[in-house]
Every structure is written in C-alpha cells, then in structure tokens.
PDB file of N, CA and C in Angstrom:
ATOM      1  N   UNK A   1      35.526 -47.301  52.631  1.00  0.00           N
ATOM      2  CA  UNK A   1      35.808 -47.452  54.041  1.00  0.00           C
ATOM      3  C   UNK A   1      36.445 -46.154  54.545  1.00  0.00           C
ATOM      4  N   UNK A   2      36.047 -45.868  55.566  1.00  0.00           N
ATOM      5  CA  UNK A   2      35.942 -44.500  56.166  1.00  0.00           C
ATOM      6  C   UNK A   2      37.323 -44.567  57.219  1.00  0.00           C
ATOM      7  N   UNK A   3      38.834 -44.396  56.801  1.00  0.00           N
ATOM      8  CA  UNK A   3      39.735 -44.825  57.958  1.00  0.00           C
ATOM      9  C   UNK A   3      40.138 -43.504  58.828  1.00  0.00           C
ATOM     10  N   UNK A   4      40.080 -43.814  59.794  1.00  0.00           N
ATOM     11  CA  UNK A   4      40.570 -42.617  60.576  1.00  0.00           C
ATOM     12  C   UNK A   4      41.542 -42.944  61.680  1.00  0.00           C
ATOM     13  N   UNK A   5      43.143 -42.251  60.858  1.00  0.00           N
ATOM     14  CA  UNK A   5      43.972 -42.916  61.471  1.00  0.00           C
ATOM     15  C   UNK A   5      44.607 -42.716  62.945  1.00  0.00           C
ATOM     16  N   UNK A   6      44.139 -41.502  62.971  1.00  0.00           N
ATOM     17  CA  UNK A   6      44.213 -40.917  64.317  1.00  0.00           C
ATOM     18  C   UNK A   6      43.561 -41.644  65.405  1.00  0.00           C
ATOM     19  N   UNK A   7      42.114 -41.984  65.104  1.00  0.00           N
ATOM     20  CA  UNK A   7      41.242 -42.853  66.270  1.00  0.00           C
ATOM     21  C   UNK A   7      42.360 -44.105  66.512  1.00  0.00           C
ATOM     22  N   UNK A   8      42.519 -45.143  64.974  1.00  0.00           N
ATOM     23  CA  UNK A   8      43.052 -45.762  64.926  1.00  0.00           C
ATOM     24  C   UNK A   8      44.386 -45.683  65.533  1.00  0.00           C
ATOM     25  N   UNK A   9      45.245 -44.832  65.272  1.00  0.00           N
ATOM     26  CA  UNK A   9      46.286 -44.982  66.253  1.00  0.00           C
ATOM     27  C   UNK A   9      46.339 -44.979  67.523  1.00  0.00           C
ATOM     28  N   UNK A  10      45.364 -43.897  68.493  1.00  0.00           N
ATOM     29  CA  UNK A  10      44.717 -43.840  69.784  1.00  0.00           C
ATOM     30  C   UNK A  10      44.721 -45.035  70.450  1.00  0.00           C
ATOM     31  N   UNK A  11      44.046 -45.920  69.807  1.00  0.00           N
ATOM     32  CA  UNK A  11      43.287 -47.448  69.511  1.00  0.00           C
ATOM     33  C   UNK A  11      44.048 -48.386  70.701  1.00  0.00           C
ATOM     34  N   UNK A  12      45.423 -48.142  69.283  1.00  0.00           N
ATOM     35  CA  UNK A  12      46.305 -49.137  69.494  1.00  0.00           C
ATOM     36  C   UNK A  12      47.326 -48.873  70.669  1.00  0.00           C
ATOM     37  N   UNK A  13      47.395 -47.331  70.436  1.00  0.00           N
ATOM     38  CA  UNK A  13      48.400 -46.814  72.146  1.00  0.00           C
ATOM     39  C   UNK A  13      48.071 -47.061  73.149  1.00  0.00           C
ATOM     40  N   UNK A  14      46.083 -47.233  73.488  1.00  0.00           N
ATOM     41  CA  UNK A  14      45.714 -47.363  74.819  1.00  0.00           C
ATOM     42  C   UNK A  14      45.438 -49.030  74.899  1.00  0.00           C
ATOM     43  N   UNK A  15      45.454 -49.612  73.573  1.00  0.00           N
ATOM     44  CA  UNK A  15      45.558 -51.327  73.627  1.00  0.00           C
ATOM     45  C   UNK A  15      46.943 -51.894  74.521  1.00  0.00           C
ATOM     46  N   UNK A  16      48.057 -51.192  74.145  1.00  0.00           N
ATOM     47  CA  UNK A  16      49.457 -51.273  74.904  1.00  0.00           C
ATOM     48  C   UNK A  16      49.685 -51.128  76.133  1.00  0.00           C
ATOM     49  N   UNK A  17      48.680 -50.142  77.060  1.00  0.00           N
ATOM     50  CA  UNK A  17      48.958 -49.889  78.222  1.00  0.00           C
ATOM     51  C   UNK A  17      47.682 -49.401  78.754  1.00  0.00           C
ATOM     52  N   UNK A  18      46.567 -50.158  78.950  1.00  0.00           N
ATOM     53  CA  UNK A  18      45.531 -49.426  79.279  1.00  0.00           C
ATOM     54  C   UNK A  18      44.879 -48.999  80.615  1.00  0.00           C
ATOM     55  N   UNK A  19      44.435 -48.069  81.189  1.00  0.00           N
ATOM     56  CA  UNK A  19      44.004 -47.881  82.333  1.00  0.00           C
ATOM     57  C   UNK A  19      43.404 -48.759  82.691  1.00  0.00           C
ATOM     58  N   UNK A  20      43.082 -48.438  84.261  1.00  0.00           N
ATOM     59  CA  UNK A  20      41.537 -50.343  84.768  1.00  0.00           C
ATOM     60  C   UNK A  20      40.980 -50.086  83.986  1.00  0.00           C
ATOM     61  N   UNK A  21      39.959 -48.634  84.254  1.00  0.00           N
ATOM     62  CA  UNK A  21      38.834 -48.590  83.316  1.00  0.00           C
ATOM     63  C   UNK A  21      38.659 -48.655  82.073  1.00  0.00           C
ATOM     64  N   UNK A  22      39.503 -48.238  81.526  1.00  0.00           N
ATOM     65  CA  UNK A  22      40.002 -48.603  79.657  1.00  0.00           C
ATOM     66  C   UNK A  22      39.846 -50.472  79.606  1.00  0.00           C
ATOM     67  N   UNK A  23      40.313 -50.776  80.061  1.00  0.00           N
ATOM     68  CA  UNK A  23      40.741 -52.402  80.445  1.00  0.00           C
ATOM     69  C   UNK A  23      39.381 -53.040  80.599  1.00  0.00           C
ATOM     70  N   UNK A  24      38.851 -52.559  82.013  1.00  0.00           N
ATOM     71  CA  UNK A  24      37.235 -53.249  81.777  1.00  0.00           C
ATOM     72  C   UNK A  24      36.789 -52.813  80.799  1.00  0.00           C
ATOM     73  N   UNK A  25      36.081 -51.696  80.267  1.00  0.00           N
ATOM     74  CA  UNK A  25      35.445 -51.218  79.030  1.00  0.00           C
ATOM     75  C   UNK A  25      35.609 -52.052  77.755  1.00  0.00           C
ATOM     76  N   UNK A  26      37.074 -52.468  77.787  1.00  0.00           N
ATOM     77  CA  UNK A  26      37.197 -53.292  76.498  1.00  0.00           C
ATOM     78  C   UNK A  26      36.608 -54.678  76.435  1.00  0.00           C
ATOM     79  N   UNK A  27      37.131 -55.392  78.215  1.00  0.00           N
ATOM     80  CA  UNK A  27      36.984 -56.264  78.218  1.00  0.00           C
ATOM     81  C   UNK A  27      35.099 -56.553  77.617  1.00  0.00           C
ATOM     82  N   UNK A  28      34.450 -55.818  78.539  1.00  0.00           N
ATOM     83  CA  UNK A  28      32.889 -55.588  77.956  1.00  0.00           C
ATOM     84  C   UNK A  28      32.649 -55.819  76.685  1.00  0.00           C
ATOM     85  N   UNK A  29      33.253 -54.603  75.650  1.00  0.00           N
ATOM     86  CA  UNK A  29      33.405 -54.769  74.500  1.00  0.00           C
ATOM     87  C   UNK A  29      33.181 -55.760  73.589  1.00  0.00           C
ATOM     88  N   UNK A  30      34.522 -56.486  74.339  1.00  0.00           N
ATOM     89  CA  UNK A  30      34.966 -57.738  73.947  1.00  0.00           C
ATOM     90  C   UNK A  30      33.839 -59.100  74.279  1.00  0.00           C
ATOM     91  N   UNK A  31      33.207 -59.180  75.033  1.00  0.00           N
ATOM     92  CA  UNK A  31      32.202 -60.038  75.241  1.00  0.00           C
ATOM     93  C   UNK A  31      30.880 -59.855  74.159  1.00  0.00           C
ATOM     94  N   UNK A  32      30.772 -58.556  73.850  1.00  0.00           N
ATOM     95  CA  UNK A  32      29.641 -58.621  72.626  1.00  0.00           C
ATOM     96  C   UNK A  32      30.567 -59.436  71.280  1.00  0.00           C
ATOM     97  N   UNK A  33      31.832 -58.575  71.390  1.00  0.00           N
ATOM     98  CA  UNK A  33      32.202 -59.187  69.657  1.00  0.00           C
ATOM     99  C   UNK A  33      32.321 -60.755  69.598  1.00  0.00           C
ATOM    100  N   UNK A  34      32.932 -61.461  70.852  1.00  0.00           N
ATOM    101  CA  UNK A  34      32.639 -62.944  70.687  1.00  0.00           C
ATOM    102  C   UNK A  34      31.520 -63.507  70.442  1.00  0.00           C
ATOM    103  N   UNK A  35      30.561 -63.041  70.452  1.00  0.00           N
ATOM    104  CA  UNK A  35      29.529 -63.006  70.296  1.00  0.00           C
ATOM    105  C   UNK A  35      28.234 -63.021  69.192  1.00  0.00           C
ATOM    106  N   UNK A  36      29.041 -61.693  68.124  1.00  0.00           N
ATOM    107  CA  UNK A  36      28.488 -61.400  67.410  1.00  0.00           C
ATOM    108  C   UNK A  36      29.019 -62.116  65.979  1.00  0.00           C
ATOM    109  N   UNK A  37      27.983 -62.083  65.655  1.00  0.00           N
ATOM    110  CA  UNK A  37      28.028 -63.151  63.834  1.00  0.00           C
ATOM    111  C   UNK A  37      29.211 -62.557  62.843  1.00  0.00           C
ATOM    112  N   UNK A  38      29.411 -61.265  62.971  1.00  0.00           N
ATOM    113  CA  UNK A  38      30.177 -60.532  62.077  1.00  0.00           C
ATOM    114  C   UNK A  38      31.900 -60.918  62.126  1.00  0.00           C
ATOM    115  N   UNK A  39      32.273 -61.368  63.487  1.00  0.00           N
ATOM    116  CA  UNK A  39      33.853 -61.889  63.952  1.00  0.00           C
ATOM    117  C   UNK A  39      33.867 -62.682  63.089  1.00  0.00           C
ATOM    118  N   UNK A  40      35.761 -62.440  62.162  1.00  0.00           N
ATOM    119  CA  UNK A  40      36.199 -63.250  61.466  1.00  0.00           C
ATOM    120  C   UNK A  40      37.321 -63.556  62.261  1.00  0.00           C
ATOM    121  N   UNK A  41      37.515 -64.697  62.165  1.00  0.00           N
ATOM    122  CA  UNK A  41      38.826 -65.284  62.347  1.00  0.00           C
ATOM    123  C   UNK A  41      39.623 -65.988  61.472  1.00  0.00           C
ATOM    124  N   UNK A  42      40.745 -65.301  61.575  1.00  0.00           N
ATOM    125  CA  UNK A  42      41.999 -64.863  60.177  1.00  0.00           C
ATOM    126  C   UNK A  42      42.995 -66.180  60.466  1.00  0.00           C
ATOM    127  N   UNK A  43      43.441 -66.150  61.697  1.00  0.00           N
ATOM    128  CA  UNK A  43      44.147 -67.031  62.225  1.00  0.00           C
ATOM    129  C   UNK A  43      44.289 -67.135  63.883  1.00  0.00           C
ATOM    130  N   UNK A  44      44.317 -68.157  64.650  1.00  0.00           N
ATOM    131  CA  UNK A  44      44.267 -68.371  65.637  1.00  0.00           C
ATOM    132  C   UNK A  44      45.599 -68.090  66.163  1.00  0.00           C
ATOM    133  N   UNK A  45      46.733 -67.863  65.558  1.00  0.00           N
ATOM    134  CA  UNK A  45      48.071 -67.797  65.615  1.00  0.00           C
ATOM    135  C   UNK A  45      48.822 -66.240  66.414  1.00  0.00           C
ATOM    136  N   UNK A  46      47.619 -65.475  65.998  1.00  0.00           N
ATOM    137  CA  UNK A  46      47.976 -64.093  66.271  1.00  0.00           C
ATOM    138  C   UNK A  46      46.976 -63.571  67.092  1.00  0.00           C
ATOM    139  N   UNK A  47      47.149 -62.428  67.689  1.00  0.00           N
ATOM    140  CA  UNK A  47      45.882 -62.169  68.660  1.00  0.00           C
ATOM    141  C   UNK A  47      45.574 -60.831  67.908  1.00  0.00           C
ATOM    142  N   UNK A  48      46.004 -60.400  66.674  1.00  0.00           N
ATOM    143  CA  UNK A  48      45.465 -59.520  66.031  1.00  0.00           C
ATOM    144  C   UNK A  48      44.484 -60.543  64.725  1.00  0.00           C
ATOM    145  N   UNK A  49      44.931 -61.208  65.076  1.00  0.00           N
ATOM    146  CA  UNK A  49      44.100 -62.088  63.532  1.00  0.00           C
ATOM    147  C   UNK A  49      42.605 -62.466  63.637  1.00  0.00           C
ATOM    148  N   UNK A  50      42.321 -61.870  64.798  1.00  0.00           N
ATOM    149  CA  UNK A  50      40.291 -62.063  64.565  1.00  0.00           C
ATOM    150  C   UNK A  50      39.995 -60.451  64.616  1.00  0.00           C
ATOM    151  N   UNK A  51      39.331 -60.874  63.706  1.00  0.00           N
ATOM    152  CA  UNK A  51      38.813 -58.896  62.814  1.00  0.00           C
ATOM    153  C   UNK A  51      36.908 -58.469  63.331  1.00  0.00           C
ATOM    154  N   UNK A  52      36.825 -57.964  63.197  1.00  0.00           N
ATOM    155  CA  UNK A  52      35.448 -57.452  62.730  1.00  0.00           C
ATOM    156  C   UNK A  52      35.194 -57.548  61.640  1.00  0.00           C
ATOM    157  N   UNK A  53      34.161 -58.390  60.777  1.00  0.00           N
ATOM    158  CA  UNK A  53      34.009 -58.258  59.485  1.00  0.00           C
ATOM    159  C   UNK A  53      33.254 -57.432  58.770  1.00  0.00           C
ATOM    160  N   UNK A  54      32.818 -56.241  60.143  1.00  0.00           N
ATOM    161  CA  UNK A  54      32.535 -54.848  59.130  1.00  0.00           C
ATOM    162  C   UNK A  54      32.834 -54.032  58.826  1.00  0.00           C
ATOM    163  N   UNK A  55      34.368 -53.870  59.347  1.00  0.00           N
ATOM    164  CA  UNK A  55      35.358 -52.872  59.189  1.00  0.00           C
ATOM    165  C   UNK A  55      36.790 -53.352  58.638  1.00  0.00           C
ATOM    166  N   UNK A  56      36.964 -54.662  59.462  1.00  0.00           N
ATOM    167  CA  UNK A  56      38.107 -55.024  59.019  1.00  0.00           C
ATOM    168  C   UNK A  56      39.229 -55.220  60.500  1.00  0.00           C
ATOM    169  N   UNK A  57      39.152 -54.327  61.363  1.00  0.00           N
ATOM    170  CA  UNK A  57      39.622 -53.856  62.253  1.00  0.00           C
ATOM    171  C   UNK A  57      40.050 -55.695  63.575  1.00  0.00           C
ATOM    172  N   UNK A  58      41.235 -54.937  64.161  1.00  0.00           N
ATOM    173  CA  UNK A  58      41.597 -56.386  64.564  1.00  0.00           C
ATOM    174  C   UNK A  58      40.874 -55.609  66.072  1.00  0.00           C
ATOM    175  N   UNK A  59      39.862 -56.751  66.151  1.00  0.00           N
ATOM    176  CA  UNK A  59      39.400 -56.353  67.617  1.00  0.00           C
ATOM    177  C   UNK A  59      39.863 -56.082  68.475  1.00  0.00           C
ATOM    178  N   UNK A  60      41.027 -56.533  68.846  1.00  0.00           N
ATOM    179  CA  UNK A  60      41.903 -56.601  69.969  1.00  0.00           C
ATOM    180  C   UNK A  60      42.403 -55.586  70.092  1.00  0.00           C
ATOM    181  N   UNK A  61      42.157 -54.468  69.452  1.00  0.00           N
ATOM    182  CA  UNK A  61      42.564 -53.039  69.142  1.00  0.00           C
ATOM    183  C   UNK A  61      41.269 -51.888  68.996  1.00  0.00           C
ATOM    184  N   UNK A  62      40.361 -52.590  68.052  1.00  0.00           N
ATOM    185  CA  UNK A  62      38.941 -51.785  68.431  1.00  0.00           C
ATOM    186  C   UNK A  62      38.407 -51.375  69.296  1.00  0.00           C
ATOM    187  N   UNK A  63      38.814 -52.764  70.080  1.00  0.00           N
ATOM    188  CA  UNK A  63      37.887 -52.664  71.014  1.00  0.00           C
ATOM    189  C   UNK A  63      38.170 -51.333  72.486  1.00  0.00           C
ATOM    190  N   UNK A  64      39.305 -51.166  72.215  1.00  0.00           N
ATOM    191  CA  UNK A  64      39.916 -49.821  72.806  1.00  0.00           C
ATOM    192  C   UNK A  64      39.889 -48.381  72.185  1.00  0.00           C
ATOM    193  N   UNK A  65      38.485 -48.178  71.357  1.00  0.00           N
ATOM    194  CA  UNK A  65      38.553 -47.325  70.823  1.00  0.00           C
ATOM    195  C   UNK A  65      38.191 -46.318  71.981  1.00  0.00           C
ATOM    196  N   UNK A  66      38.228 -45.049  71.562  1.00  0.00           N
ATOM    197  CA  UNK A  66      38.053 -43.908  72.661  1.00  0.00           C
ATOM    198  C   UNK A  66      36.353 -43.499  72.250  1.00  0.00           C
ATOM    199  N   UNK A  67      35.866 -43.919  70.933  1.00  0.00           N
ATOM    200  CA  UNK A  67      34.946 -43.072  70.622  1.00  0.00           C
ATOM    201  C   UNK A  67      33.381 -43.768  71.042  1.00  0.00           C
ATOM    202  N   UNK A  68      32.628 -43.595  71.769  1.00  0.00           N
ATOM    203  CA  UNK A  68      31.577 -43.773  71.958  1.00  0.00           C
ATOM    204  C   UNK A  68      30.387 -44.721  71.216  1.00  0.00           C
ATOM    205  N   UNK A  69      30.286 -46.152  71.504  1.00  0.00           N
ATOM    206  CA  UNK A  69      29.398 -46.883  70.835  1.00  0.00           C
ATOM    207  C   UNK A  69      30.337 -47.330  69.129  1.00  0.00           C
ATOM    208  N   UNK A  70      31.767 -46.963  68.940  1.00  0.00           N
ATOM    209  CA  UNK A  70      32.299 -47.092  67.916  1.00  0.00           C
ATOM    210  C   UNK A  70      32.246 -48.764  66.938  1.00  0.00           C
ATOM    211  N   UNK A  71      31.444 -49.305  67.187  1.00  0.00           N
ATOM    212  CA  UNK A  71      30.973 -50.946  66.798  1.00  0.00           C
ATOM    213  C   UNK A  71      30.485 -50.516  65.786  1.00  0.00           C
ATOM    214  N   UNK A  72      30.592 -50.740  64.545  1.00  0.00           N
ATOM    215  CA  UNK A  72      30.055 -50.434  62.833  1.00  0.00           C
ATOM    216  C   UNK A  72      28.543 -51.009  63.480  1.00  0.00           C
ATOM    217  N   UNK A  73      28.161 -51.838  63.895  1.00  0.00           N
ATOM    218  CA  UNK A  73      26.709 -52.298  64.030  1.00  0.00           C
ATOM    219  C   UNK A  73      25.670 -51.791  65.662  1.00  0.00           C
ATOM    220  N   UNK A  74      26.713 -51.090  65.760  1.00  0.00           N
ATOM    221  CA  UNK A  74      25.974 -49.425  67.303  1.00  0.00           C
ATOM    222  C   UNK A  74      25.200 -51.162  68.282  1.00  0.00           C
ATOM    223  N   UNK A  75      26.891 -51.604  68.464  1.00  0.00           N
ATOM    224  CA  UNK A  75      25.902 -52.915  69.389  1.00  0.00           C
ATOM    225  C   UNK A  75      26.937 -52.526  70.973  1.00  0.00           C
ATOM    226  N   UNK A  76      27.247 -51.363  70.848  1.00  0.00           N
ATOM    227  CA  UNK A  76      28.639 -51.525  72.289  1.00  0.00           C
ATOM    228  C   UNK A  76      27.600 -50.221  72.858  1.00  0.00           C
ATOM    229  N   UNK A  77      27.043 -49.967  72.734  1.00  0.00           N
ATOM    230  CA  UNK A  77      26.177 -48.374  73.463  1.00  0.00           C
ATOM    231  C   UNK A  77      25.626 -49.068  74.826  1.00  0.00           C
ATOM    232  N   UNK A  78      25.161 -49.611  75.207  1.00  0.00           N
ATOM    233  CA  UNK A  78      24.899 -50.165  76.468  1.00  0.00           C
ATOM    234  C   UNK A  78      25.807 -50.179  77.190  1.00  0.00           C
ATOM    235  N   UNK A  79      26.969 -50.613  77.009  1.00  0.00           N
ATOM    236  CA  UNK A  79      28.528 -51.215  77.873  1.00  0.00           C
ATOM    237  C   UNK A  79      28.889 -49.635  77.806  1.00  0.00           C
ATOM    238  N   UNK A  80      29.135 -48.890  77.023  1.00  0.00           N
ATOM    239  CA  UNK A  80      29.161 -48.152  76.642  1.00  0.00           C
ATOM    240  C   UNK A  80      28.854 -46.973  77.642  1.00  0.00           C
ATOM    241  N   UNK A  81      27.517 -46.883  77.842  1.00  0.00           N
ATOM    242  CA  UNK A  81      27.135 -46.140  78.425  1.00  0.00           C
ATOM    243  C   UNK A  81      27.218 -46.284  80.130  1.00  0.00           C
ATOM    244  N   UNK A  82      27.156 -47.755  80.589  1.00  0.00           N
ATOM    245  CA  UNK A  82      27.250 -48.187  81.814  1.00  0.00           C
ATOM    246  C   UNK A  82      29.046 -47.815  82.431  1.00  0.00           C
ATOM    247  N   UNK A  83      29.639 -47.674  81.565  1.00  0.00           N
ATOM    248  CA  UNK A  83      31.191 -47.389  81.704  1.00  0.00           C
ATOM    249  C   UNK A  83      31.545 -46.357  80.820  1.00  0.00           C
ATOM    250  N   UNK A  84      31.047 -44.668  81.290  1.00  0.00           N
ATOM    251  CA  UNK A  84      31.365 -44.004  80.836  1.00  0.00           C
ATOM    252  C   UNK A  84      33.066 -43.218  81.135  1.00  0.00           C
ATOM    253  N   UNK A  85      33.470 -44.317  81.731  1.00  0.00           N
ATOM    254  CA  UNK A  85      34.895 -43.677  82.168  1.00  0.00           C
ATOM    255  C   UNK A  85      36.110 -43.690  81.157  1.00  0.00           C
ATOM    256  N   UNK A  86      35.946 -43.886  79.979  1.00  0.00           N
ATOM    257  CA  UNK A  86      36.670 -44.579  79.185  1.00  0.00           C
ATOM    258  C   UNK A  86      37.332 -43.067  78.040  1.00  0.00           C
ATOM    259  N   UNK A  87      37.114 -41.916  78.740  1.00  0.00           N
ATOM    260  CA  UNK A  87      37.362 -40.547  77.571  1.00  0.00           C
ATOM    261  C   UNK A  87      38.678 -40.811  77.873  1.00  0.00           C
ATOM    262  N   UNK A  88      39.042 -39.979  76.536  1.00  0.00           N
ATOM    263  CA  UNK A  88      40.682 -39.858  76.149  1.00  0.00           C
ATOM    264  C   UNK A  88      41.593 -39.235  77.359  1.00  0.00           C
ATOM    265  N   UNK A  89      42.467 -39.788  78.200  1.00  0.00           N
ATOM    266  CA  UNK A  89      43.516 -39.160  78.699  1.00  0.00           C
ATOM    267  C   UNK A  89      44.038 -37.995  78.144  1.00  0.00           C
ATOM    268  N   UNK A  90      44.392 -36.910  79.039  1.00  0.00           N
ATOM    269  CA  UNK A  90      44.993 -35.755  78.776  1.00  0.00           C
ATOM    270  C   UNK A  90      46.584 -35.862  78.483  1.00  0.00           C
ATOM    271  N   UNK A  91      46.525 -37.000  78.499  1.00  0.00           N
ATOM    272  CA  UNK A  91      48.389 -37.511  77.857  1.00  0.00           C
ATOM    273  C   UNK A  91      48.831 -36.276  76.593  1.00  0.00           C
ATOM    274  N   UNK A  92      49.896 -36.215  76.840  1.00  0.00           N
ATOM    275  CA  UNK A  92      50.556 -35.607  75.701  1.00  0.00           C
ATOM    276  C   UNK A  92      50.673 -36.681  74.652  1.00  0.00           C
ATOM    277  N   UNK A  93      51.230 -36.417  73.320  1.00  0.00           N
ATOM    278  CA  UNK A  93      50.781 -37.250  72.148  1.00  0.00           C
ATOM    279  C   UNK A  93      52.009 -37.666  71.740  1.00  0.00           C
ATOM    280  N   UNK A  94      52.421 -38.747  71.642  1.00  0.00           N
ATOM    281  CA  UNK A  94      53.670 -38.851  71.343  1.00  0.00           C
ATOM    282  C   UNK A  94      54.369 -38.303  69.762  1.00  0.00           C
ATOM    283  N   UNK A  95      53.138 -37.875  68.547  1.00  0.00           N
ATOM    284  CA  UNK A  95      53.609 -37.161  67.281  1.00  0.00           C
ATOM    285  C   UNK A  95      53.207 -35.890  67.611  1.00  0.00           C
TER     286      UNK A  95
END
C-alpha cells in the first residue's frame, strides 16, 4: 500500500474546514462511495468508521482529497471533472 502522508494529511485539514467548493466536491464524491460495492462499514458509531475497502481510507476524509479522480477504482473523474474548483489553497502549511 502506497501511503502518502502528506496527501493524507491535506485530506484531513480540508475535511475540518472546507471551502463551498471543497464541500460540494466531496459531497459528490461521497454519493459515488455510498454507492459503490467496495464501502466497508467498521462501525456505525464513528463517522470515520466506514472505509474504502481498497485502500483502507476513512471516506469521510478521502473524500477531500486534493488530487484529481483520487478513488483507487478512477470512479470520481466525472464529479471530478464537472467541479474542477477543488485545487489546493495557497494556505500556508501549518508544519
């Protein structure tokens, strides 16, 4: 498994406070992974506890990735592309 903690941290900073457009984009996102056969659900208890079961990754955090079509199964490129507003803020980095 290929981790990249940097995306991954990105992930989770713009999961915390996200722009509209970050916000819709995910929400999009988020309508394929309910969707798709691969969602595990770990526990209903936590809102990190339903994963992707091809990465591992708690959706609720993926799904705010910055990187383009980033779905292990290249199923977010449509949403994707229809909401290209979603590039990385010029924010300073908090490390």
């Amino acid at each position: 498994m290929d981790l990249n903690f940097k995306k991954i941290y990105n992930a989770w900073i713009i999961a915390y406070k996200p722009t509209p457009e970050q916000k819709l984009l995910a929400e999009k996102r988020n309508e394929i992974c309910d969707e798709c056969p691969s969602k595990k659900v770990l526990t209903n208890k936590l809102k990190i506890g339903v994963v992707c079961g091809e990465c591992g990754c708690p959706i609720t955090k993926k799904i705010f990735s910055i990187d383009f079509n980033d779905c292990p199964l290249k199923k977010w490129e449509k949403v994707d592309t229809m909401y290209q507003t979603f590039k990385a803020k010029n924010d300073k980095s908090l490390l």
